[in-house]
Protein backbone atom coordinates (compact mmCIF):
# COMPACT_ATOMS: atom_id res chain seq x y z
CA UNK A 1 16.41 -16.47 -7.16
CA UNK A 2 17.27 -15.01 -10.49
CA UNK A 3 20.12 -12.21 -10.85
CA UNK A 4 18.95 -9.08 -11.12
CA UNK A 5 20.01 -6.83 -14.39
CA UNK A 6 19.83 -3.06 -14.18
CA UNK A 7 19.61 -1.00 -17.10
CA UNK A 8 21.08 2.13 -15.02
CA UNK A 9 23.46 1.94 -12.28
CA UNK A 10 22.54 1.00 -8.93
CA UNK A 11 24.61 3.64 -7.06
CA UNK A 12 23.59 7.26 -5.30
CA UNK A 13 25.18 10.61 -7.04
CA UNK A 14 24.59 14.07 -6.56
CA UNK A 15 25.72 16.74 -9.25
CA UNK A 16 23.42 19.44 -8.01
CA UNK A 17 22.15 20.58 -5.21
CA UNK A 18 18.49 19.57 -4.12
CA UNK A 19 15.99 20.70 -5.83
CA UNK A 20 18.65 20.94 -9.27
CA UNK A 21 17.66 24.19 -11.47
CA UNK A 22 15.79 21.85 -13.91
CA UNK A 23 13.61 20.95 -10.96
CA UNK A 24 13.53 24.12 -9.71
CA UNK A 25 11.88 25.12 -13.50
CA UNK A 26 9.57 23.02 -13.16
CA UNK A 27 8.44 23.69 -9.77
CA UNK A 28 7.57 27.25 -11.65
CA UNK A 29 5.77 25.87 -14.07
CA UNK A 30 4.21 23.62 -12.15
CA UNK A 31 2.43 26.30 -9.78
CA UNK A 32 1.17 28.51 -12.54
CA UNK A 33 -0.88 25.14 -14.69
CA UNK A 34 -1.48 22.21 -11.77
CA UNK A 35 -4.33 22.60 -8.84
CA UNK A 36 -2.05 23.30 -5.78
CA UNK A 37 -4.12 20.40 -3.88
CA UNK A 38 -1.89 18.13 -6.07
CA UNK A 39 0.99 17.25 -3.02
CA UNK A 40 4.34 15.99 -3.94
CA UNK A 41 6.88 14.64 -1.07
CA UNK A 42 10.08 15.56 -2.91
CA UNK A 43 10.87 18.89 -5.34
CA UNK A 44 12.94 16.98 -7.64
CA UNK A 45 11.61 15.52 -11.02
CA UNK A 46 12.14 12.03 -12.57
CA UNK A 47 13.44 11.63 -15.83
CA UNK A 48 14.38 7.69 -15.49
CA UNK A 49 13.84 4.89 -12.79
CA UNK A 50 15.48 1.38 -12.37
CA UNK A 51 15.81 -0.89 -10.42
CA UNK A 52 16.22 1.08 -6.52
CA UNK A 53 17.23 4.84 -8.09
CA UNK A 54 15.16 7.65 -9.72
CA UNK A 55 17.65 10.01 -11.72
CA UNK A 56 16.05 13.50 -11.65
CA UNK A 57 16.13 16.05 -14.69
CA UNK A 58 19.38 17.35 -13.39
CA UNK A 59 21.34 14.14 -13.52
CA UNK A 60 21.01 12.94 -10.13
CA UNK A 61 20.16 9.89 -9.22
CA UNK A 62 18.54 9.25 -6.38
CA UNK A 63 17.60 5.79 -3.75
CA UNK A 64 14.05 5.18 -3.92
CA UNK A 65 12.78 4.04 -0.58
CA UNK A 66 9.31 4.53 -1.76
CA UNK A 67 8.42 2.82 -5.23
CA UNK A 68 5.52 5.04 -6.03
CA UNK A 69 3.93 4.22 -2.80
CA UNK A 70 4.72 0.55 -2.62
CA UNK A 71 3.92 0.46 -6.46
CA UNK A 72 7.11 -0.45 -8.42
CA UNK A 73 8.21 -3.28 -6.84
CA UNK A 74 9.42 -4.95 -9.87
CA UNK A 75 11.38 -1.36 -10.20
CA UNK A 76 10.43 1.35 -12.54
CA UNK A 77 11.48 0.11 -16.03
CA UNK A 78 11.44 -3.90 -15.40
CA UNK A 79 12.10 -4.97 -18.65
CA UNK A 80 9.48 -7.15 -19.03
CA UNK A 81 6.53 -5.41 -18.39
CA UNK A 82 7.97 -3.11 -20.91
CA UNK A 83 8.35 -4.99 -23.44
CA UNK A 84 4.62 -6.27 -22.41
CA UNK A 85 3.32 -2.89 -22.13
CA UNK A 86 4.95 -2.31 -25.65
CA UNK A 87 3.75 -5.20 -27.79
CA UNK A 88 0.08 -4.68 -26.31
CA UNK A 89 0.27 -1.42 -27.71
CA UNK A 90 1.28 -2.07 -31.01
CA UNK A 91 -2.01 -4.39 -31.16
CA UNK A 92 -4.84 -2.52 -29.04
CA UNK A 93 -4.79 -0.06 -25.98
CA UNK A 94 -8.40 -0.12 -25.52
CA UNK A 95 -11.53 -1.87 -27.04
CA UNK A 96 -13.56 -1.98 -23.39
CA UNK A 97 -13.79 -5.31 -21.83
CA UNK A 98 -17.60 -4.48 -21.44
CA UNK A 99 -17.82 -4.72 -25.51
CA UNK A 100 -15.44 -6.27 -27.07
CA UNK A 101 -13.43 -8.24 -24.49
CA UNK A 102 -10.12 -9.92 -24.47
CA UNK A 103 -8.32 -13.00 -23.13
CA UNK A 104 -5.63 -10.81 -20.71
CA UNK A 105 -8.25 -9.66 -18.64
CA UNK A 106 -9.48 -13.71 -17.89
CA UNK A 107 -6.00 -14.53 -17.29
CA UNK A 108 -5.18 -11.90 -15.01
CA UNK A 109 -8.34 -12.74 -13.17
CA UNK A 110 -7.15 -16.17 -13.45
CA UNK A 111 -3.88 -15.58 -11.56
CA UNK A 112 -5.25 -13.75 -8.98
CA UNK A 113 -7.85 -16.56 -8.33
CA UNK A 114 -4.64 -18.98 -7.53
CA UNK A 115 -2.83 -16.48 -5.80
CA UNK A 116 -4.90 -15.16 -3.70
CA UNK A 117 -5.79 -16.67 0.34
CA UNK A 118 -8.13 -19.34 0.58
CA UNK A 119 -8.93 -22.57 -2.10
CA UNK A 120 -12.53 -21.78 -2.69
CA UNK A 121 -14.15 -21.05 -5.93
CA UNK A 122 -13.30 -17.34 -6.58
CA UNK A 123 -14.33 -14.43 -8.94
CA UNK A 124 -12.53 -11.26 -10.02
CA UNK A 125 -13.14 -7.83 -11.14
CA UNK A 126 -10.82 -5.36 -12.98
CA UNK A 127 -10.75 -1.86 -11.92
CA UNK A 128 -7.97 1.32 -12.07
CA UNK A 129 -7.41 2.02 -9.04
CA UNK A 130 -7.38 1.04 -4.94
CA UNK A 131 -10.62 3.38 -4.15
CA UNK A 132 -12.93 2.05 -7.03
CA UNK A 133 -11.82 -1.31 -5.85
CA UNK A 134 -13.12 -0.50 -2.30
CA UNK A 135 -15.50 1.07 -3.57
CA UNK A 136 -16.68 -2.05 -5.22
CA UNK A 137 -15.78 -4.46 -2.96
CA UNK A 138 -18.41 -2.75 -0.25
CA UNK A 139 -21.12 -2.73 -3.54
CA UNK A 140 -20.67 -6.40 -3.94
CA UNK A 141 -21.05 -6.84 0.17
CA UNK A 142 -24.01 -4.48 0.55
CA UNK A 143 -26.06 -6.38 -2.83
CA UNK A 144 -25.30 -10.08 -1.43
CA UNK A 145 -26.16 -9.67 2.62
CA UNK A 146 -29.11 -6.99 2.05
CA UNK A 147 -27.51 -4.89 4.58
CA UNK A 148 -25.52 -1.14 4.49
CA UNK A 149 -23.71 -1.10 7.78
CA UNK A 150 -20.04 -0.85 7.23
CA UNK A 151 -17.69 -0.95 9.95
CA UNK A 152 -13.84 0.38 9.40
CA UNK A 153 -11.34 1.10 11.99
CA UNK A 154 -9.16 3.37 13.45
CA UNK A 155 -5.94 4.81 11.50
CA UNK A 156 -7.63 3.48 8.37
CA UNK A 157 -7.15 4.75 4.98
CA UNK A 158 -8.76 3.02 1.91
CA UNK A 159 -8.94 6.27 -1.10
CA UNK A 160 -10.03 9.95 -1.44
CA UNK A 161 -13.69 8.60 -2.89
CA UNK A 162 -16.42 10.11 -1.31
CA UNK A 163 -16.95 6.53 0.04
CA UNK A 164 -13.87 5.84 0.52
CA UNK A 165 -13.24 9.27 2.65
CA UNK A 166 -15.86 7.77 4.68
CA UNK A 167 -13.89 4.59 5.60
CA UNK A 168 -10.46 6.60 5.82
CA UNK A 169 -9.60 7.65 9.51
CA UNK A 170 -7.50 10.83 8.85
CA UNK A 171 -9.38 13.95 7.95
CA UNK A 172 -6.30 15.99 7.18
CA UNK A 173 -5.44 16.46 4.09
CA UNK A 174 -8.01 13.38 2.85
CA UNK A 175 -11.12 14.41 4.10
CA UNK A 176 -11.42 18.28 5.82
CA UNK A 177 -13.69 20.35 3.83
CA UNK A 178 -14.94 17.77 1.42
CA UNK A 179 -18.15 16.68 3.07
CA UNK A 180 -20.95 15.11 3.58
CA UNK A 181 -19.36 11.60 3.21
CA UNK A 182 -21.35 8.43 2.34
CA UNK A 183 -23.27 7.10 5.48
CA UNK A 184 -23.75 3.85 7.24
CA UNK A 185 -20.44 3.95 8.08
CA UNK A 186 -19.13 2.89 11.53
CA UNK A 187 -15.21 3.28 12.94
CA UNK A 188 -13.96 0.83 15.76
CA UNK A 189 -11.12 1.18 17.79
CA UNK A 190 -7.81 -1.18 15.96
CA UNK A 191 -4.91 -2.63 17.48
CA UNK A 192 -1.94 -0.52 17.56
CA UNK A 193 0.60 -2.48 20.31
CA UNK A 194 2.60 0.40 20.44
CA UNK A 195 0.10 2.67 21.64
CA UNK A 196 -2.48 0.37 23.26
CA UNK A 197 -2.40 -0.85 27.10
CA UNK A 198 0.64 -3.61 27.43
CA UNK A 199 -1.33 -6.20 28.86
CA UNK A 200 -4.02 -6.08 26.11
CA UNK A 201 -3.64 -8.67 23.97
CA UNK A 202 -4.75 -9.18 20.15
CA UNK A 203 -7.77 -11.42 20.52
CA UNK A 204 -8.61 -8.89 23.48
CA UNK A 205 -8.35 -5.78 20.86
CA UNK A 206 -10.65 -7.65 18.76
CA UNK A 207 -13.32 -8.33 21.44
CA UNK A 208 -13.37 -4.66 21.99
CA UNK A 209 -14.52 -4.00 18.58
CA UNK A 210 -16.67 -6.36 18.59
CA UNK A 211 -18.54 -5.42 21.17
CA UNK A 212 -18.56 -2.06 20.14
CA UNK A 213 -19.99 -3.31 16.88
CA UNK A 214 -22.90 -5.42 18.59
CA UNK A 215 -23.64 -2.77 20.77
CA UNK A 216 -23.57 0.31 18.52
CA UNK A 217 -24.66 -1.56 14.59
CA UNK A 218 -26.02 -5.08 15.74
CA UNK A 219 -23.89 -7.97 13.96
CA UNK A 220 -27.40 -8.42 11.71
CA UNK A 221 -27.19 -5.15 10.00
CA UNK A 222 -23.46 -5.40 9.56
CA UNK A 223 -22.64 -5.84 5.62
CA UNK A 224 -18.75 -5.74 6.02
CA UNK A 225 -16.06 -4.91 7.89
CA UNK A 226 -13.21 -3.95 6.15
CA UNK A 227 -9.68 -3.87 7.31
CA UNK A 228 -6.06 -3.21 6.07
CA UNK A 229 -4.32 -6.27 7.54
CA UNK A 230 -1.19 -4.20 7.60
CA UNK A 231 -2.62 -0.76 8.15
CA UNK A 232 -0.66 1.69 5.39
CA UNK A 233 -1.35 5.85 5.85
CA UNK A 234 -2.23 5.07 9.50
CA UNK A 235 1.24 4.10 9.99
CA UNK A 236 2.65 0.86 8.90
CA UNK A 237 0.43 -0.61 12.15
CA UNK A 238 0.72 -4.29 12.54
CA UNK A 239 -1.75 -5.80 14.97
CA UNK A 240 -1.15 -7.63 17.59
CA UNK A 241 -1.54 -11.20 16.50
CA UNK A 242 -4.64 -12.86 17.03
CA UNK A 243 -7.00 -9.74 16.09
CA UNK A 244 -7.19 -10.61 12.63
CA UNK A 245 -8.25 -14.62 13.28
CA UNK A 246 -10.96 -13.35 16.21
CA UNK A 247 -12.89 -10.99 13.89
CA UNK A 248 -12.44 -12.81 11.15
CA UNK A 249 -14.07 -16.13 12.53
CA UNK A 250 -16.86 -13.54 14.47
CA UNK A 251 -17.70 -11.89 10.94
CA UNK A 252 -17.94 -15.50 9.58
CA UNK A 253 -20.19 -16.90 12.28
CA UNK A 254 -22.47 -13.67 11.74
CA UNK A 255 -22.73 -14.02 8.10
CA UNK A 256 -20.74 -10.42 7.49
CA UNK A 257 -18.13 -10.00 4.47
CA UNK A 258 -14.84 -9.93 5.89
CA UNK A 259 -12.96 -7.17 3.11
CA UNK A 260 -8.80 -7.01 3.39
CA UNK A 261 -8.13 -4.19 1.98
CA UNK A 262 -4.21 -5.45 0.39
CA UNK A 263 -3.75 -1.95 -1.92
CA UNK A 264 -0.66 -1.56 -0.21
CA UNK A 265 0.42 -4.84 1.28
CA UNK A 266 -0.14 -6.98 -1.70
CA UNK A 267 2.15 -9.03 -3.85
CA UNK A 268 5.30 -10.06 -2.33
CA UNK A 269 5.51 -6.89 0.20
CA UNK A 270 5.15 -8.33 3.48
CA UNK A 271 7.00 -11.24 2.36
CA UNK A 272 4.18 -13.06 1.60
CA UNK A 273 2.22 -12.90 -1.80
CA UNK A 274 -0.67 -11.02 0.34
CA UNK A 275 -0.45 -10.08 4.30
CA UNK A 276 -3.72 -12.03 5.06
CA UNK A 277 -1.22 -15.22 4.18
CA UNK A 278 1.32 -14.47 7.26
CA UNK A 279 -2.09 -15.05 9.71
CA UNK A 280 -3.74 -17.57 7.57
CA UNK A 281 -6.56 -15.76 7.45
CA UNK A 282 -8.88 -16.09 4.28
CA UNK A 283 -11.15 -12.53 3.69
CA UNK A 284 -14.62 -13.22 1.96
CA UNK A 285 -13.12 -10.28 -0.52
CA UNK A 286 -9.77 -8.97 -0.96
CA UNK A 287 -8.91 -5.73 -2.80
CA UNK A 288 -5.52 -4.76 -4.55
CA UNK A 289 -3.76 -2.21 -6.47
CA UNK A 290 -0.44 -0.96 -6.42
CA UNK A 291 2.16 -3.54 -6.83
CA UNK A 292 0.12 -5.49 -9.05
CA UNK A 293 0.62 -4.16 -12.80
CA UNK A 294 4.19 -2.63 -12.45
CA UNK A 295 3.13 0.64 -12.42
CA UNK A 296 0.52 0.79 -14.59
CA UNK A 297 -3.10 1.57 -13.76
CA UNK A 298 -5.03 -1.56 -12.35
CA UNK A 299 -6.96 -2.63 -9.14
CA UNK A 300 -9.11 -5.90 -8.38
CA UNK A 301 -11.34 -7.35 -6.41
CA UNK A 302 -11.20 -11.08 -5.89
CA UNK A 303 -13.82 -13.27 -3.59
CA UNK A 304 -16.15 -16.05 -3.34
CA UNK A 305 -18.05 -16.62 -6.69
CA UNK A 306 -21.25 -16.78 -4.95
CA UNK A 307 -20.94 -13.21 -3.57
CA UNK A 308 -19.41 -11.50 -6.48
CA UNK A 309 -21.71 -13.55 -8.79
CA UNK A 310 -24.39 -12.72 -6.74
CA UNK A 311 -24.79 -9.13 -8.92
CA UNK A 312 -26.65 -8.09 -11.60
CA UNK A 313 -24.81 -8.47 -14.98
CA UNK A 314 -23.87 -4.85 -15.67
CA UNK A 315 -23.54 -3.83 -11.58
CA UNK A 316 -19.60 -3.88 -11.91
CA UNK A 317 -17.41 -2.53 -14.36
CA UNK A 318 -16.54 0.34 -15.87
CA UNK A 319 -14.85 2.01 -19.18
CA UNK A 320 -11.17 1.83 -18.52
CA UNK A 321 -11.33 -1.51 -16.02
CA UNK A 322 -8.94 -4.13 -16.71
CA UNK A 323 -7.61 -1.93 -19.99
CA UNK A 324 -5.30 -4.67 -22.01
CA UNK A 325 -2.40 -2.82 -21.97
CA UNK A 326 -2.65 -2.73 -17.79
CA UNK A 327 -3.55 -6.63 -17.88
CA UNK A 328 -0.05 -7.13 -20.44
CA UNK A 329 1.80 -5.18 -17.40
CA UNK A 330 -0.03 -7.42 -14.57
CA UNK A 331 0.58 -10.63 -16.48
CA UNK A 332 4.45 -9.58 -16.70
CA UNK A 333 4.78 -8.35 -13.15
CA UNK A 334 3.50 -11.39 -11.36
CA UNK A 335 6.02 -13.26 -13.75
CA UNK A 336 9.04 -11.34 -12.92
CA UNK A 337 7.64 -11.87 -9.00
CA UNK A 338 7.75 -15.45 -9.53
CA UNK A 339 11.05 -15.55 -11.50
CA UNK A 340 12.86 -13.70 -8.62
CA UNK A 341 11.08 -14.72 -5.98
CA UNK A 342 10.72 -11.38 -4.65
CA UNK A 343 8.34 -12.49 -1.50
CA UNK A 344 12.13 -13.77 -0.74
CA UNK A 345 13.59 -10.51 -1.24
CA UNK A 346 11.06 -8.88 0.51
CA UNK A 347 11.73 -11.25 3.72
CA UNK A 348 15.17 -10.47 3.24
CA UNK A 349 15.19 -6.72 3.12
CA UNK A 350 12.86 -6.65 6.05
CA UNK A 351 15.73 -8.38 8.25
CA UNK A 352 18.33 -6.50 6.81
CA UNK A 353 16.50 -3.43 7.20
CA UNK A 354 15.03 -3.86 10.94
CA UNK A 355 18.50 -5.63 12.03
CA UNK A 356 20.12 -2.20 11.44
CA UNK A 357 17.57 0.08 12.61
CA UNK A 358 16.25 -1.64 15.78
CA UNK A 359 19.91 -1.13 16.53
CA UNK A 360 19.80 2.15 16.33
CA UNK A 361 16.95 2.36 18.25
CA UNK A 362 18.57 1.16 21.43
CA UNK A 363 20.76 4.37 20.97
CA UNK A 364 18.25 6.80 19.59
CA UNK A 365 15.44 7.95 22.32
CA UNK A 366 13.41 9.89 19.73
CA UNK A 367 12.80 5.99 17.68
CA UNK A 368 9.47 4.97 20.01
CA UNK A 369 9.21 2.00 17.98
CA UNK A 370 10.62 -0.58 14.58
CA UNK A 371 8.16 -2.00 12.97
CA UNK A 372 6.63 -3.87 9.92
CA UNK A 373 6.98 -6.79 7.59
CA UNK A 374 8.91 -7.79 4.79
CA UNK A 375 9.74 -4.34 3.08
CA UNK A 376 6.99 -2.46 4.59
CA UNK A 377 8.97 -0.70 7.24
CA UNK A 378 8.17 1.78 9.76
CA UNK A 379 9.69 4.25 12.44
CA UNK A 380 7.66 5.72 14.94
CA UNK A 381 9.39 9.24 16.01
CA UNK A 382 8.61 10.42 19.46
CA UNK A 383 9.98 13.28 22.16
CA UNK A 384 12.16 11.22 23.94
CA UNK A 385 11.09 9.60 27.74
CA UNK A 386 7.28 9.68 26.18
CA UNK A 387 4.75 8.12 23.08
CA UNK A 388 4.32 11.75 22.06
CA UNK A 389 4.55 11.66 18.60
CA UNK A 390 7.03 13.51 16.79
CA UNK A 391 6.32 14.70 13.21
CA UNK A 392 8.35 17.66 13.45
CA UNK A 393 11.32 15.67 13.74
CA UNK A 394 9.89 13.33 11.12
CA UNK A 395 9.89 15.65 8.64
CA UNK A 396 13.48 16.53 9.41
CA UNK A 397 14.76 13.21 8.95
CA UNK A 398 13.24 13.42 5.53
CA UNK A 399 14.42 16.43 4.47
CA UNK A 400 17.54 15.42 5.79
CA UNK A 401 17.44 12.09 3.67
CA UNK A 402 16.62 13.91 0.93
CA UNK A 403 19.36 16.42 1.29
CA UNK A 404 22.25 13.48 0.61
CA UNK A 405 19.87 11.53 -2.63
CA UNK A 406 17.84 9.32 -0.58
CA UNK A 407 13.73 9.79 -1.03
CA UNK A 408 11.60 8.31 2.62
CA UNK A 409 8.08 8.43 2.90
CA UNK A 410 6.20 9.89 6.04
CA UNK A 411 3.05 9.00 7.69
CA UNK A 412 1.06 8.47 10.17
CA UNK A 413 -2.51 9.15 12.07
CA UNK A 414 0.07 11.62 13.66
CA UNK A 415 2.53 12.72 10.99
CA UNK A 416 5.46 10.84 12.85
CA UNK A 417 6.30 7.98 11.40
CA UNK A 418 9.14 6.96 8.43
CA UNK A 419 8.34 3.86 6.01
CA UNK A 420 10.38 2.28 3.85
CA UNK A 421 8.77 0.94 0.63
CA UNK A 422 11.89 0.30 -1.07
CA UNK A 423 11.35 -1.65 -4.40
CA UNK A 424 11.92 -5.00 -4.02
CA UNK A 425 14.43 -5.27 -6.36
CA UNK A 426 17.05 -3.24 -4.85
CA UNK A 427 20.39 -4.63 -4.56
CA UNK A 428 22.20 -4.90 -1.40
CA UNK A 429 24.91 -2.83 -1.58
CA UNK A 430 22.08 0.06 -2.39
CA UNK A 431 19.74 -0.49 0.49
CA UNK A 432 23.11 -0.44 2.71
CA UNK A 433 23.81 3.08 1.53
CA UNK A 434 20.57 4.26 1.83
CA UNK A 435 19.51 2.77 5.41
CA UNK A 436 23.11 4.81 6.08
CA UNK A 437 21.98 7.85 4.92
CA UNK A 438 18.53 7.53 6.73
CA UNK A 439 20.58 6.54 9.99
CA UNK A 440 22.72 9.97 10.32
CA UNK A 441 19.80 11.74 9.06
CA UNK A 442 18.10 10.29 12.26
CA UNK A 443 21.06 11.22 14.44
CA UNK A 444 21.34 14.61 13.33
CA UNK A 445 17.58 15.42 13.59
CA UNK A 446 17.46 13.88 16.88
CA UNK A 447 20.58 15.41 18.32
């Protein structure tokens, strides 16, 4: 692997307290011109990002253990994408791939085609974000089969789309009040080993859905199922293995679209350039987002040519998809993946990570469970002796984090779990102090 360079230094310092009084401004500000249904997880406001740290207005800098939602993994600033980012600019930043198009958008396509699961003959689409990929990806299914049934699953969350509300599990804060949602839709129980019976195995979960799905929809109206391989909002949930391979092959037999939804566990998170590579499994579709342009704006779909070319010129696109100066930042990020080999670093953080906390959940009785893949990490939080979930005590432990510079992510169907999305390009010595900080936060929340 490559060495790393960091334009700002890799190292946790406080000069104020949390929120500073520059953050504390804008938190004033804020509330009198942005909708208050705009959340944010931390008070504190960025001014610069590198590498693993976010310095806030007030001079403090800050570990990031959640790259924009599993977004930056290259970091914040990578120096190529900006200097990508900056020389598209200075040529176009927008003439609409549907009129005048451009050779970045065929090349990202391109890339994604040999990146992506599976050695068939493949087709891509350009979009902005994870929902209008889904959103998409569910068009293209419906148009090729001729049927509407789509069946999701449990803990699911794929966008805040009316369609994409549909698929998502969790109605609060994503979907309460903001019905009717799209129909045809169909939810089927998913495999969640910490919370499902112990003898039940992963090819079992998956017979349960499908026989849910036969019995409820009838595999012949069935469009697509789609499915987070690694399920994200719902709580970092990795299923037990063999229920990806046994509804995959069922959905193939019965001529349905498989869709694996990779927004968040795409390029080089899970260790793997795509989760659906750590099962072998190859989805008809596969939608992504996040860690694939760096930062900037950009989602895709990528599938079999026949069902993707199976729509109407004109059915897919829109104004802003694929915009050139998104494609420059794509181009560059999967570069700077391969340079540094950051499915590697991913695999590597993952162990470091898990080593140190699965340790201290043999001491802790509030941790119910350690989970994940690569740097997608999660910590279940429960009242002790039980599976209750905990979130009350998961928001503690981020607060507490907070409190000493380090920035965690919550989630969870339940509200009580901690993931770690650290960007992948965090040095050692920085994800030591930070998985330090996160394990006396722990203690002291849990005493």
């Amino acid at each position: 692997m490559s060495t790393i360079s960091y334009r700002l230094p890799q190292k946790r310092a406080l000069v104020t307290e949390l929120p500073g009084p520059k953050s504390t401004e804008l938190g004033i500000r804020r509330r009198a011109a942005v909708a208050a249904g705009v959340g944010s997880s931390v008070p504190v406001y960025a001014a610069d990002a590198d590498g693993g740290v976010i310095v806030d207005v007030d001079g403090n800098s800050l570990i990031d253990l959640g790259a924009g939602i599993a977004v930056t993994s290259v970091g914040a600033s990578d120096p190529r994408v900006a200097k990508a980012v900056s020389e598209q600019a200075a040529h176009f930043t927008h003439t609409c791939f549907m009129v005048t198009p451009y050779e970045s958008y065929i090349r990202v396509a391109e890339e994604l085609a040999a990146l992506t699961p599976g050695d068939h003959e493949k087709r891509t689409v350009l979009f902005n974000s994870g929902a209008e990929a889904v959103e998409n990806a569910i068009k293209v299914a419906r148009l090729a089969t001729g049927r509407m049934a789509v069946v999701a699953f449990d803990h699911a969350y794929h966008g805040r789309t009316n369609l994409t509300m549909a698929l998502t599990a969790k109605s609060m804060p994503y979907k309460t009040n903001f019905g009717p949602f799209a129909p045809e839709v169909y939810r089927m129980p998913m495999s969640y080993p910490f919370r499902d019976e112990a003898e039940l195995t992963g090819e079992q979960a998956a017979r349960r859905a499908i026989t849910q799905i036969e019995k409820q929809i009838g595999s012949d109206s069935v469009a697509a199922i789609i499915l987070e391989p690694i399920q994200g909002e719902g709580g970092f949930i990795v299923p037990a293995p063999g229920f990806l391979p046994t509804l995959t092959a069922w959905a193939r037999e019965k001529g349905i679209v498989f869709i694996a939804d990779e927004v968040q566990t795409g390029f080089a998170r899970t260790g793997s350039w795509f989760a659906c590579d750590d099962e072998q499994i190859v989805p008809d579709i596969i939608t992504m987002a996040k860690g694939i342009a760096g930062g900037l704006p950009l989602s895709a779909i990528t599938g079999h040519a026949e069902l993707l070319d199976a729509v109407h010129p004109g059915g897919l696109g829109g104004t802003y998809g694929g915009n050139p100066i998104a494609c420059a930042a794509a181009l560059a990020t999967i570069e700077t993946m391969r340079e540094l080999d950051l499915p590697a670093r991913a695999r590597h953080i993952g162990d470091t990570a898990t080593t140190r906390l699965r340790a201290l959940a043999a001491q802790v009785p509030a941790i119910g469970e350690v989970r994940g893949r690569g740097a997608m990490i999660a910590i279940e939080l429960v009242r002790p002796g039980t599976t209750e979930p905990d979130a009350d005590l998961t928001k503690a432990i981020a607060a507490k984090a907070l409190e000493q510079g380090v920035i965690v992510l919550t989630c969870g169907t339940y509200g009580n779990v901690i993931r770690l999305l650290p960007p992948l390009v965090i040095d050692d010595d920085l994800l030591d102090d930070a998985l330090t900080v996160l394990e006396q936060a722990i203690r002291a929340a849990a005493a």
